[in-house]
N, C-alpha and C. Protein backbone atom coordinates (compact mmCIF):
# COMPACT_ATOMS: atom_id res chain seq x y z
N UNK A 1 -25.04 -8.46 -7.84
CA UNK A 1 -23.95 -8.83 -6.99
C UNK A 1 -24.48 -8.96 -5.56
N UNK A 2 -23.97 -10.24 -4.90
CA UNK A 2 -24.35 -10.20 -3.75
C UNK A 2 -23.65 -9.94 -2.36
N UNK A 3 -24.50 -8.67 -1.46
CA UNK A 3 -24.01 -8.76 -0.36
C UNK A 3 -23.90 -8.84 0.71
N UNK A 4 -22.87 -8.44 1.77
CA UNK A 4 -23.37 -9.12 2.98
C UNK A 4 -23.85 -7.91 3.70
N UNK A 5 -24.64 -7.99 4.68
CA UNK A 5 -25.33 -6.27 5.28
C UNK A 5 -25.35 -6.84 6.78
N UNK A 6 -24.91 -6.06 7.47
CA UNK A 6 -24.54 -6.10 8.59
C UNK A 6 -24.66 -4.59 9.32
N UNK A 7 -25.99 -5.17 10.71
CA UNK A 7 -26.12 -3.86 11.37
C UNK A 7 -24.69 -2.88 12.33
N UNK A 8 -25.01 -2.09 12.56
CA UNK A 8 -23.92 -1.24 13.48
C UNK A 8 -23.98 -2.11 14.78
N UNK A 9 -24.35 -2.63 15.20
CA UNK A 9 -24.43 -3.38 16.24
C UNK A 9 -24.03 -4.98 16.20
N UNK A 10 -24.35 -5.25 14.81
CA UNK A 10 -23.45 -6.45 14.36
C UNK A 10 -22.09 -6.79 14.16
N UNK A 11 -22.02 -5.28 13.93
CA UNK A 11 -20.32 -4.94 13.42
C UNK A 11 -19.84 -5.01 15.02
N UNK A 12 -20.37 -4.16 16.15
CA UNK A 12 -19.63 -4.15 16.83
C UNK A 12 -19.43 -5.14 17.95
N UNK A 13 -20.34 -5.96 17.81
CA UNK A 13 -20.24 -7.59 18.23
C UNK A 13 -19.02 -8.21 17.93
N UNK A 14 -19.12 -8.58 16.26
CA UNK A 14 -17.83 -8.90 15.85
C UNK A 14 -16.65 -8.19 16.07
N UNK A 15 -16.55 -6.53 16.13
CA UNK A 15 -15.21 -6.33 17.10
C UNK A 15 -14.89 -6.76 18.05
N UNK A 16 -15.79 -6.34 19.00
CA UNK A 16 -15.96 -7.52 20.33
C UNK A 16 -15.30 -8.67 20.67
N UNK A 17 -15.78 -9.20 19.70
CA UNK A 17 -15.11 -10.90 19.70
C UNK A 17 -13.83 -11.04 18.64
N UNK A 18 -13.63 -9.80 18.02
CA UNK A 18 -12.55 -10.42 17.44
C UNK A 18 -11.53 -9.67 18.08
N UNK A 19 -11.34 -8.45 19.43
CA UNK A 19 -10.16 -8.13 20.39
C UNK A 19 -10.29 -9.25 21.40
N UNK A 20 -11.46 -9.97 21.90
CA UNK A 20 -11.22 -10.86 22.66
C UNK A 20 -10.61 -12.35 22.76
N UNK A 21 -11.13 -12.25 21.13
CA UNK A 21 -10.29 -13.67 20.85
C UNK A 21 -8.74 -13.33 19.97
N UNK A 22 -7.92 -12.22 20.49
CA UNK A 22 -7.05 -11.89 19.59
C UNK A 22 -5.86 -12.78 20.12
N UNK A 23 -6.04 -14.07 20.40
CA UNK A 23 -4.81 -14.83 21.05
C UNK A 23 -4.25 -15.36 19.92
N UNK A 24 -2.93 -15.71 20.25
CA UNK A 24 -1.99 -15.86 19.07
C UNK A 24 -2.94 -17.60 18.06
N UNK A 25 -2.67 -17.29 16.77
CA UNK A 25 -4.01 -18.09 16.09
C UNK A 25 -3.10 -19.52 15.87
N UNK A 26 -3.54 -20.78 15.92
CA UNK A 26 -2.42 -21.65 15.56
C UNK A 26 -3.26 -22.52 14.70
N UNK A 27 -2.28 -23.39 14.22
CA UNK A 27 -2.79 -24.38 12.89
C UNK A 27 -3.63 -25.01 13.53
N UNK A 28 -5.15 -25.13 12.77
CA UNK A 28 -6.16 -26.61 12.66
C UNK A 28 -5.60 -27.17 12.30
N UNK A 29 -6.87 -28.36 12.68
CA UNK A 29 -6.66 -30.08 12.48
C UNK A 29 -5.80 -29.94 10.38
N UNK A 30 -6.71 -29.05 9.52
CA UNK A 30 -6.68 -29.36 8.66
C UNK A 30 -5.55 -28.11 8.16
N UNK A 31 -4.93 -27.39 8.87
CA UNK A 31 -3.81 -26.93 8.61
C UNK A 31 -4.03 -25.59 7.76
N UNK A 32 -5.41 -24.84 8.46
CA UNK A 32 -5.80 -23.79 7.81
C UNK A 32 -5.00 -22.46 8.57
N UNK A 33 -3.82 -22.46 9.04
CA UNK A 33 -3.20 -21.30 10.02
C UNK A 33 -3.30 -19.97 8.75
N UNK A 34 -2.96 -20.14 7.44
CA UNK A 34 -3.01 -19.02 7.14
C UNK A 34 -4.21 -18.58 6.81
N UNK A 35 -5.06 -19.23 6.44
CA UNK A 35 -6.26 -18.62 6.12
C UNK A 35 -7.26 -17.96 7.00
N UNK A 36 -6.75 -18.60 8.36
CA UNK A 36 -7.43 -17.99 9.55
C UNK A 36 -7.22 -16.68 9.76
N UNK A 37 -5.57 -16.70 10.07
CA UNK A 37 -4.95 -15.26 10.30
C UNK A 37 -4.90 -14.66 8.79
N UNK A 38 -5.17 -14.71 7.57
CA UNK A 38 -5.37 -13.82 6.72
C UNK A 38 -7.21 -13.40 6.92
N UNK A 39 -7.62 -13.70 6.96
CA UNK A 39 -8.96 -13.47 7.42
C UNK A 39 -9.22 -12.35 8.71
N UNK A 40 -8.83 -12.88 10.01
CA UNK A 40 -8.40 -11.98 10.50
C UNK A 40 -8.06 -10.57 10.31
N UNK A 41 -6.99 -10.87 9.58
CA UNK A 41 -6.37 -9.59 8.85
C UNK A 41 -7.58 -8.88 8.19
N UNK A 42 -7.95 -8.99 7.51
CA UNK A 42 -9.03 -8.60 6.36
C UNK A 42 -10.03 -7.97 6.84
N UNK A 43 -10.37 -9.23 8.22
CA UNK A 43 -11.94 -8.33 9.07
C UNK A 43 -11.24 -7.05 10.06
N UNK A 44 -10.45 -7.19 10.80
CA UNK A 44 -9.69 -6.14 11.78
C UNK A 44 -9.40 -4.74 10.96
N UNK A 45 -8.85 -5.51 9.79
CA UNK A 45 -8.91 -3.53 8.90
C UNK A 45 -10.09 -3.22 8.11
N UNK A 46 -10.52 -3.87 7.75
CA UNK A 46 -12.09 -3.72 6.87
C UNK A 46 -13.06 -2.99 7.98
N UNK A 47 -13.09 -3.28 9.56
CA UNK A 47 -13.42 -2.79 10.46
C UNK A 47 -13.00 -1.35 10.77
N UNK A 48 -11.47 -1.56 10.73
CA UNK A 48 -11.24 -0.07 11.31
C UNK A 48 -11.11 0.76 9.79
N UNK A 49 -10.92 0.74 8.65
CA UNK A 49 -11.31 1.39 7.68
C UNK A 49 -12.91 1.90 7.81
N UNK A 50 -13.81 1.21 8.20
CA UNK A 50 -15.25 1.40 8.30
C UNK A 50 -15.39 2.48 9.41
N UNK A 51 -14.65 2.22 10.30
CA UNK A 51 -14.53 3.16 11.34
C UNK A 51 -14.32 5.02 11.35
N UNK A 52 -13.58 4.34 10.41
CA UNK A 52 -12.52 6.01 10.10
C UNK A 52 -12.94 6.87 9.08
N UNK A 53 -14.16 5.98 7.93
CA UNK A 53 -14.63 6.46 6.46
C UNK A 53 -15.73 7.40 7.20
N UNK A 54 -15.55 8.70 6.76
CA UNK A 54 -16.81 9.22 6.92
C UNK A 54 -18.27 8.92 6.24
N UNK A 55 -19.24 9.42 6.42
CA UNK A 55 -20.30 8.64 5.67
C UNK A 55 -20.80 9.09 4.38
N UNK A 56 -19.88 10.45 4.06
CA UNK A 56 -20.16 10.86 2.58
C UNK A 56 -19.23 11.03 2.05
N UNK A 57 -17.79 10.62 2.62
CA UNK A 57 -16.13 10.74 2.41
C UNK A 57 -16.57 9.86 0.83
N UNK A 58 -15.84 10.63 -0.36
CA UNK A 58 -15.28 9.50 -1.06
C UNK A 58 -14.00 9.39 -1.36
N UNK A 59 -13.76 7.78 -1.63
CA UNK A 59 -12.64 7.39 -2.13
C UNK A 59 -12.58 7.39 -3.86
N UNK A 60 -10.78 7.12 -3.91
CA UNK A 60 -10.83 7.32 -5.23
C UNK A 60 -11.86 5.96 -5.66
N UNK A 61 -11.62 5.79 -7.24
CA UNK A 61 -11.90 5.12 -7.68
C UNK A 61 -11.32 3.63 -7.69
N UNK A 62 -10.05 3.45 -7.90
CA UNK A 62 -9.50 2.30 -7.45
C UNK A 62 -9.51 2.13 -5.99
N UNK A 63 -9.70 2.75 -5.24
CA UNK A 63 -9.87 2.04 -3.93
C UNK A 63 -11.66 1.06 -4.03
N UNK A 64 -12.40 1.88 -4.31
CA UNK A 64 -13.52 1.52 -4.95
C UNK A 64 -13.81 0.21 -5.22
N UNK A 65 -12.62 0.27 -6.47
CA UNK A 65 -12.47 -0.98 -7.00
C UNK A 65 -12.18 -2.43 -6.18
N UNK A 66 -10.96 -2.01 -5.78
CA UNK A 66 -10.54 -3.07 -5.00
C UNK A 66 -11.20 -3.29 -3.66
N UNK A 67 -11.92 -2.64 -2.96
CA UNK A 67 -13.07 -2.93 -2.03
C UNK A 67 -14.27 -3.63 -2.65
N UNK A 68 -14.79 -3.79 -3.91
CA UNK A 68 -15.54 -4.47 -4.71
C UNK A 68 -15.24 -5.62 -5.06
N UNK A 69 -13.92 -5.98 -5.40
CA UNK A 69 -13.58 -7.16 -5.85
C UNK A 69 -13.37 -7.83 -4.22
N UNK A 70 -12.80 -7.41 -3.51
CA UNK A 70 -12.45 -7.90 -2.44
C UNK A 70 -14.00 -8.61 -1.35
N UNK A 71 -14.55 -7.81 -2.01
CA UNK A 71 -16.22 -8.32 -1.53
C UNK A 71 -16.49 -9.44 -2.14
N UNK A 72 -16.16 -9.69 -3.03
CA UNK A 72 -16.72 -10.28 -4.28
C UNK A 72 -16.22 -11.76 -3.99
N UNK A 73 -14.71 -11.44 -3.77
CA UNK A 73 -13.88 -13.00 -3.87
C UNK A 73 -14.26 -13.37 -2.27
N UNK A 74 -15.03 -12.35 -1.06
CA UNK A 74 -15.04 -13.23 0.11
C UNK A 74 -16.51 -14.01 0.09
N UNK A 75 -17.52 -12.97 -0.77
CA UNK A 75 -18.57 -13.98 -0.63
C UNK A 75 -18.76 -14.89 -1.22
N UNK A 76 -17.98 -14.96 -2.79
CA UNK A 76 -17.86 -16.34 -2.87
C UNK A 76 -17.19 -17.53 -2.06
N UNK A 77 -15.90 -17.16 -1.07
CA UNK A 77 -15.60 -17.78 -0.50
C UNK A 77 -16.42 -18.24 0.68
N UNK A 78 -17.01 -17.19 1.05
CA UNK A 78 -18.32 -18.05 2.66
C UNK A 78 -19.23 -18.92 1.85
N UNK A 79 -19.82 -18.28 0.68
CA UNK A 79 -20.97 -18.97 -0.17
C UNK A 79 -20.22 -20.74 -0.51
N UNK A 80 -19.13 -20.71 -1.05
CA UNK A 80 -19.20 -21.76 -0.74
C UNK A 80 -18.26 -22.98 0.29
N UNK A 81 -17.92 -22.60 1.15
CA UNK A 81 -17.75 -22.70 2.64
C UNK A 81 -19.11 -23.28 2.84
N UNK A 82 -20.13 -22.50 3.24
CA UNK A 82 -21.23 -22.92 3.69
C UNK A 82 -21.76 -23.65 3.22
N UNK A 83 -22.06 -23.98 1.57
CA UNK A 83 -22.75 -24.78 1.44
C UNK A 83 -21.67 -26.11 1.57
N UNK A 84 -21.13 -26.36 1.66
CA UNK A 84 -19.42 -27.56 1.92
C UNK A 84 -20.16 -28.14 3.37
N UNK A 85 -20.51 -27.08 4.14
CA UNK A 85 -20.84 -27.22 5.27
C UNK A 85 -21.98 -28.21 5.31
N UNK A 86 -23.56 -27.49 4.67
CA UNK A 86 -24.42 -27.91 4.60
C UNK A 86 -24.54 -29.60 3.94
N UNK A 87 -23.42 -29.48 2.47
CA UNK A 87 -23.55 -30.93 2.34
C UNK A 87 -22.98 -31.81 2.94
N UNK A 88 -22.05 -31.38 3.80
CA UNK A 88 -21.40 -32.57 4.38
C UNK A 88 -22.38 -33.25 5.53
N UNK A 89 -23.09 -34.25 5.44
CA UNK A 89 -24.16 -34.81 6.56
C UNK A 89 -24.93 -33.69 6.93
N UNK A 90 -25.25 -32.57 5.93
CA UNK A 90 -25.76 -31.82 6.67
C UNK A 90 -25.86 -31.10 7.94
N UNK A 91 -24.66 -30.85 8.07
CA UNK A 91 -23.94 -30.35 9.25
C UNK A 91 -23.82 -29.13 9.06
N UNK A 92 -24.21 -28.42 10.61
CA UNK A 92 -23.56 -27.24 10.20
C UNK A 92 -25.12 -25.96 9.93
N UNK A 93 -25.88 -26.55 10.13
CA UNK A 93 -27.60 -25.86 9.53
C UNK A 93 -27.93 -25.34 10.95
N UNK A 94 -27.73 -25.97 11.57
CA UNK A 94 -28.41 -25.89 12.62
C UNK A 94 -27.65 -24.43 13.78
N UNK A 95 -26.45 -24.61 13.09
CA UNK A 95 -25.23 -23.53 14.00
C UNK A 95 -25.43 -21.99 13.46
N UNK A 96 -25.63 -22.00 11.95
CA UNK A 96 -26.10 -21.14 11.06
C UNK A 96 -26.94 -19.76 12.05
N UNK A 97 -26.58 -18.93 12.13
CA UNK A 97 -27.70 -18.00 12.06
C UNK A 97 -27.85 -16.64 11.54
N UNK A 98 -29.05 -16.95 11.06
CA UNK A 98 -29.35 -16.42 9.74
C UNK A 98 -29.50 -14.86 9.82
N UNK A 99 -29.98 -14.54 11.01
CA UNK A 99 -30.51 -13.40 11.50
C UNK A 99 -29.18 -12.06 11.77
N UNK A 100 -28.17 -12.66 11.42
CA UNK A 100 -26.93 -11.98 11.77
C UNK A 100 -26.02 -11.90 10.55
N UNK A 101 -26.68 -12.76 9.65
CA UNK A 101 -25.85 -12.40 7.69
C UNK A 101 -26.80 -11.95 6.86
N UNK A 102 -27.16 -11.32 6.23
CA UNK A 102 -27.78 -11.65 5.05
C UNK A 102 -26.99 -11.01 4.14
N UNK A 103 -27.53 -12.29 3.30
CA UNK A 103 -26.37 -12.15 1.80
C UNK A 103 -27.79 -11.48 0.38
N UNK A 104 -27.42 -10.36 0.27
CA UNK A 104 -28.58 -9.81 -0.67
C UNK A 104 -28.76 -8.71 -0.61
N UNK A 105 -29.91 -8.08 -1.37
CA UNK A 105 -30.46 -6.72 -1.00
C UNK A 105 -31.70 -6.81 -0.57
């Protein structure tokens, strides 16, 4: 299974930018308003859940769970996002950086 690994300092970049850009979100060209602000949603508590988990705290098992699947259905969703990206004229490679995702172990 693949995932995404992200330093403590990566994470808190992306907080960063995601209280700064917390302005009210409105529809793209292509009429993605909910997917933006459900996304949103997802990273802002996935954040502050990360925040609050101690580092040997466990959860039950179904929480477990559904933090697994929930991994699962977003990297397929960037995985293929990105490559949508890449084939379209190949766009989109160059904005990429790599040094701030990796998808793996």
């Amino acid at each position: 299974m693949a995932k995404i690994i992200l330093t403590e300092e990566q994470l808190m970049k992306l907080k960063k930018m995601l209280s700064e850009n917390s302005e009210p979100i409105k529809e793209d060209k292509d009429g993605n308003y909910m997917a933006k602000q459900q996304l949103f949603t997802i990273g802002t508590l996935a954040l502050q859940m990360w925040e609050i988990l101690e580092e040997e705290e466990q959860l039950d098992d179904w929480m477990e769970t559904k933090i697994a699947q929930a991994e699962q259905s977003i990297v397929s969703v960037v995985k293929a996002y990105m490559y949508d990206e890449v084939v379209d004229d190949m766009k989109g490679m160059e904005t990429l950086n790599y040094g701030d995702i990796v998808i793996g172990k």
